[in-house]
Structure formats: C-alpha cells, structure tokens
C-alpha atoms as a PDB file:
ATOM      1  CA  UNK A   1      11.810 -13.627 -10.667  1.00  0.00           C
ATOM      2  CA  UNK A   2       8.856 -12.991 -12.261  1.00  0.00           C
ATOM      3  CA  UNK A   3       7.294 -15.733  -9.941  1.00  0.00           C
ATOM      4  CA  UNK A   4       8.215 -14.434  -6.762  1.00  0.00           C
ATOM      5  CA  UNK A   5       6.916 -10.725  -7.785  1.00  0.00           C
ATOM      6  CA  UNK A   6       3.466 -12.287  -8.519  1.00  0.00           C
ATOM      7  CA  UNK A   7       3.657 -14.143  -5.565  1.00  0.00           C
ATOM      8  CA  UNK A   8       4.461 -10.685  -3.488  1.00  0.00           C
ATOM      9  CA  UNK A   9       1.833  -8.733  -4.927  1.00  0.00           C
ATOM     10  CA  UNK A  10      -1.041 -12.011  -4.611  1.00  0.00           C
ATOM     11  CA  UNK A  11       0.252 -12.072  -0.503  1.00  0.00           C
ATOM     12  CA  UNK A  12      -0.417  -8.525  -0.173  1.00  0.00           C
ATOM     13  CA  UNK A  13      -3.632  -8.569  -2.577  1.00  0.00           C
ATOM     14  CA  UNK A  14      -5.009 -11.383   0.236  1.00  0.00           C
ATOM     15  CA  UNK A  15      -4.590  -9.636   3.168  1.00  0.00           C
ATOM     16  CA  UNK A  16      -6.179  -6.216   2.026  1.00  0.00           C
ATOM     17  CA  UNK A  17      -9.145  -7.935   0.285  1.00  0.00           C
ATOM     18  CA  UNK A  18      -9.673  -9.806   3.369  1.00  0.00           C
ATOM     19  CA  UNK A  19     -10.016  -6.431   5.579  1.00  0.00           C
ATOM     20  CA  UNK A  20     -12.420  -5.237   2.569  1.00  0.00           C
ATOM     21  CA  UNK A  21     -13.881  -8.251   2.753  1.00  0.00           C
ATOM     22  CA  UNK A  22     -14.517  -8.071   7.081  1.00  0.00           C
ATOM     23  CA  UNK A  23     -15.571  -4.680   6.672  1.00  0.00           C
ATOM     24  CA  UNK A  24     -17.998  -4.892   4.268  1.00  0.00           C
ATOM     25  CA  UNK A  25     -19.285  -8.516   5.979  1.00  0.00           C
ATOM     26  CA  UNK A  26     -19.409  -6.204   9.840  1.00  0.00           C
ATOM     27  CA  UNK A  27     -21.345  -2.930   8.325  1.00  0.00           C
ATOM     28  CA  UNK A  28     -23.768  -5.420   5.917  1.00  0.00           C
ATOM     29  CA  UNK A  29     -23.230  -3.675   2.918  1.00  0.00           C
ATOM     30  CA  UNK A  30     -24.505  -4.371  -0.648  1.00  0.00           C
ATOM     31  CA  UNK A  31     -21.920  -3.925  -2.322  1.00  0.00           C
ATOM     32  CA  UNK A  32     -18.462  -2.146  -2.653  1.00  0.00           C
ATOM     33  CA  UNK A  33     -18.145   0.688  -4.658  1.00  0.00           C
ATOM     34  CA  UNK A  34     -14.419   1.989  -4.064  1.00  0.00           C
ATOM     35  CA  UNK A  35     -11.382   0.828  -2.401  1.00  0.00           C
ATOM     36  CA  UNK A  36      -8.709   3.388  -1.886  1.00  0.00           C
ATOM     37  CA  UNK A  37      -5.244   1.154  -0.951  1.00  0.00           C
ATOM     38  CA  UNK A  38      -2.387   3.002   0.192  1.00  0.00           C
ATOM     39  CA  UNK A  39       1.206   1.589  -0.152  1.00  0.00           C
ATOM     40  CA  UNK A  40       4.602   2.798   0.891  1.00  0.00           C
ATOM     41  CA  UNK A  41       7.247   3.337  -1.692  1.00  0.00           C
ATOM     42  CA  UNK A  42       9.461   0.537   0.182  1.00  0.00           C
ATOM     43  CA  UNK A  43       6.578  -2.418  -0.481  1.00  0.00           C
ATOM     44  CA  UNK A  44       7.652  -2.038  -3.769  1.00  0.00           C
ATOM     45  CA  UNK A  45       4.079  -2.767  -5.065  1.00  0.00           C
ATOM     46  CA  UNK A  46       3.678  -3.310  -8.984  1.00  0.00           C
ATOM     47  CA  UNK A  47       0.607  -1.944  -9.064  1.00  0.00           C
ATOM     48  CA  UNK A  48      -1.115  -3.459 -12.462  1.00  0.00           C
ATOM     49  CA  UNK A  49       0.259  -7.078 -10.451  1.00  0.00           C
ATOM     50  CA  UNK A  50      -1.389  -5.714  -7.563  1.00  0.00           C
ATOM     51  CA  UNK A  51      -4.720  -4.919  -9.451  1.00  0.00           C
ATOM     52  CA  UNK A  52      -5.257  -8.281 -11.040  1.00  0.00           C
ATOM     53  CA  UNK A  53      -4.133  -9.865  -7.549  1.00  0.00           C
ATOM     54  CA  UNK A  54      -7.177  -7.842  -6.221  1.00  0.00           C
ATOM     55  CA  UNK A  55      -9.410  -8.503  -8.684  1.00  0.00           C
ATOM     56  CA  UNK A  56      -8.915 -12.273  -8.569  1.00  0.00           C
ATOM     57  CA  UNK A  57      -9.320 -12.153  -4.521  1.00  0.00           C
ATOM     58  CA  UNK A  58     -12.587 -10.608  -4.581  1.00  0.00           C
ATOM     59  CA  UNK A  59     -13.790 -12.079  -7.596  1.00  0.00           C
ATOM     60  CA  UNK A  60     -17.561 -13.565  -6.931  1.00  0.00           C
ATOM     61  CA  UNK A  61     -17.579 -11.243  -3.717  1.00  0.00           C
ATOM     62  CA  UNK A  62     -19.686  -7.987  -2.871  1.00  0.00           C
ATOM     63  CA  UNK A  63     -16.510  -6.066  -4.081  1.00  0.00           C
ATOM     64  CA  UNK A  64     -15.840  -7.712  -7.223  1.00  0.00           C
ATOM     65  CA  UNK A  65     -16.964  -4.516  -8.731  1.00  0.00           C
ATOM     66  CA  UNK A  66     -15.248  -2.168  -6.968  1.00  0.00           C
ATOM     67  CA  UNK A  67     -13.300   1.050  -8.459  1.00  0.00           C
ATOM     68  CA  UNK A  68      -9.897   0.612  -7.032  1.00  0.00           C
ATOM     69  CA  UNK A  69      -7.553   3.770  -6.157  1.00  0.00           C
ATOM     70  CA  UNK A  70      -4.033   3.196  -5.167  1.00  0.00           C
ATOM     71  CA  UNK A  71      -1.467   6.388  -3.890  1.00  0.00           C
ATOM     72  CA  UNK A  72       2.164   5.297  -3.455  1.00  0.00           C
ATOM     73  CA  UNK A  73       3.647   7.569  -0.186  1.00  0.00           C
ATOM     74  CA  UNK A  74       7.320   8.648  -0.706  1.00  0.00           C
ATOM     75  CA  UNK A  75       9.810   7.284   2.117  1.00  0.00           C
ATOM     76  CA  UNK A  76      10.701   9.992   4.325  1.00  0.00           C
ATOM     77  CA  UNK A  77      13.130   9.898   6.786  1.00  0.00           C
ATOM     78  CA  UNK A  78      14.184  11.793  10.370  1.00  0.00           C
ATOM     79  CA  UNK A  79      18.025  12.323  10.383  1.00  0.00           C
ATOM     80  CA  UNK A  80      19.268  11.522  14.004  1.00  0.00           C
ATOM     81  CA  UNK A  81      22.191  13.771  13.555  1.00  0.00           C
ATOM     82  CA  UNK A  82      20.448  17.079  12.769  1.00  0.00           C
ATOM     83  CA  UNK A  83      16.800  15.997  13.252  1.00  0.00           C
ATOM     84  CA  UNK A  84      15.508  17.216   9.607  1.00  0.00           C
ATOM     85  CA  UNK A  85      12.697  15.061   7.825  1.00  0.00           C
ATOM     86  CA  UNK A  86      13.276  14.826   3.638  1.00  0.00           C
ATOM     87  CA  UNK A  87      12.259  12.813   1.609  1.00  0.00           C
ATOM     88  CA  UNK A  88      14.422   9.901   0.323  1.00  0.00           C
ATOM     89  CA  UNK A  89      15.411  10.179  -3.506  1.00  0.00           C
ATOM     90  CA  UNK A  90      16.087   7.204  -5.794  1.00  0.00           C
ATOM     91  CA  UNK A  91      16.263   5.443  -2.044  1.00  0.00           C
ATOM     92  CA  UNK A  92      19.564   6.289  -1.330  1.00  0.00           C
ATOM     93  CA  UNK A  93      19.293   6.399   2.634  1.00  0.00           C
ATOM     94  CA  UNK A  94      20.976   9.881   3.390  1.00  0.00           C
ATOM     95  CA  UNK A  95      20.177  13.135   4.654  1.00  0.00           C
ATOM     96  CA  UNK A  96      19.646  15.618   2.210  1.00  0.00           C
ATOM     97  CA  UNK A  97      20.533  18.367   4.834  1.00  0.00           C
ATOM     98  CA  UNK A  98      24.198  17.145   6.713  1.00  0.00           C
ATOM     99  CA  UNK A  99      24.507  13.830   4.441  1.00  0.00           C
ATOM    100  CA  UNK A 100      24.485  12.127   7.480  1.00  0.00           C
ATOM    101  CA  UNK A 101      22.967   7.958   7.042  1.00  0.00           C
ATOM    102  CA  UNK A 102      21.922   8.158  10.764  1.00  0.00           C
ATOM    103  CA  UNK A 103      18.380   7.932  10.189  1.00  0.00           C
ATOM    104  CA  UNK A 104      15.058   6.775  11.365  1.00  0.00           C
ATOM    105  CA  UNK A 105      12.182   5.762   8.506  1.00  0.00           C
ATOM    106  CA  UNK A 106       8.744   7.587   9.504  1.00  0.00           C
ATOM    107  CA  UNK A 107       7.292   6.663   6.235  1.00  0.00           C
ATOM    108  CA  UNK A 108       7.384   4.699   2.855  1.00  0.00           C
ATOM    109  CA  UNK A 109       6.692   1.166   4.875  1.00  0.00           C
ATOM    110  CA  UNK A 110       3.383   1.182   5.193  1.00  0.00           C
ATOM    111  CA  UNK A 111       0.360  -0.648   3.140  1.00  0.00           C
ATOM    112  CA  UNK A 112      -3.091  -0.153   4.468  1.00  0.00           C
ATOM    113  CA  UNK A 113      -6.503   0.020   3.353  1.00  0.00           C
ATOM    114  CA  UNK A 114      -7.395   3.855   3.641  1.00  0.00           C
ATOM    115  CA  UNK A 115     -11.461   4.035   2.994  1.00  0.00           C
ATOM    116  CA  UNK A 116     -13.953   1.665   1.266  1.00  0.00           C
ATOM    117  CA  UNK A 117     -17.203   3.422  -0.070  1.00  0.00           C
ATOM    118  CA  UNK A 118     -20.176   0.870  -0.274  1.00  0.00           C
ATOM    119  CA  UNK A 119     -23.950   0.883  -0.714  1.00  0.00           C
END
C-alpha cells in the first residue's frame, strides 16, 4: 500500500514540477524562490510524500531550492435538491441543510500550481 501511495504522490509531484519547470524555462528566470501548490481535499495528497516527491523532481534544477507552500481546499458541494453549498465533513457526501445526497462537487478535486516567485 505503501507503494502505491508513493507512487500517487511521485505522479502528481511530476506533473506540477514540470509546469514549474516550463514556467520558469518561458519567463528565463534564475532561480525559483517559492512554489505555492494547491490541492483538493479529494487528491488525498500526503503532503511530507508529496514534498520529498518534489524535491527529488526538481533536484539539480533552477527550483531545487525553492520554499514550498501547500493549502489543502475543503470539498464543498451544491445540493441539487435545495441548491445550498456546505462544506463536506469527514466526506460523507450529504447535504448539511435537507440531508439530501443529490449533489454536485464545486470543489475539493482540484491540484494546481497557484504562483511561483523567482528571481
């Protein structure tokens, strides 16, 4: 199990180093300074997996020194029965308002890279 979580986290830690990676290559930049990563609650990230991930992908790169910053988002859902938003506790998929499980995610998915500082 332990395997396949490593294995999540490196797949994930690939793709966003490669966008750092692009970016900083496309605006010619010394060097990294910050990477703030944002990540959905449903990703199910393990962040200090995550972080040596990272670290490994951009090892020997102009972000290899980078300060990394990660914020987790809560899922939130829209009910379809009485059209509140709430957030979704311990990820049980119901609506805090009418208990209805008619619902549409509008957040908690998502993993992006949300601003790189460089010199």
């Amino acid at each position: 199990m332990l395997r396949n979580r490593s294995m999540h986290e490196l797949r994930i830690a690939k793709d966003l180093s490669d966008i750092v990676l692009d970016a900083a290559s496309m605006q010619r930049v010394a060097s990294v300074t910050k990477v703030n990563i944002v990540f959905g609650e449903m990703i199910q990230i393990v962040p200090a997996i995550f972080e040596t991930a990272f670290r490994e992908c951009v090892r020997g790169t102009t972000a290899e020194e980078a300060e990394r910053a990660f914020e987790i988002l809560p899922v939130r859902i829209l009910c379809r029965e009485c059209g509140q938003e709430s957030n979704v506790e311990k990820l049980l998929f119901r609506c805090s308002h009418c208990g209805s499980q008619e619902m549409d995610v509008i957040q908690g998915n998502e993993m992006f890279v949300k601003s790189i500082e460089a010199e």
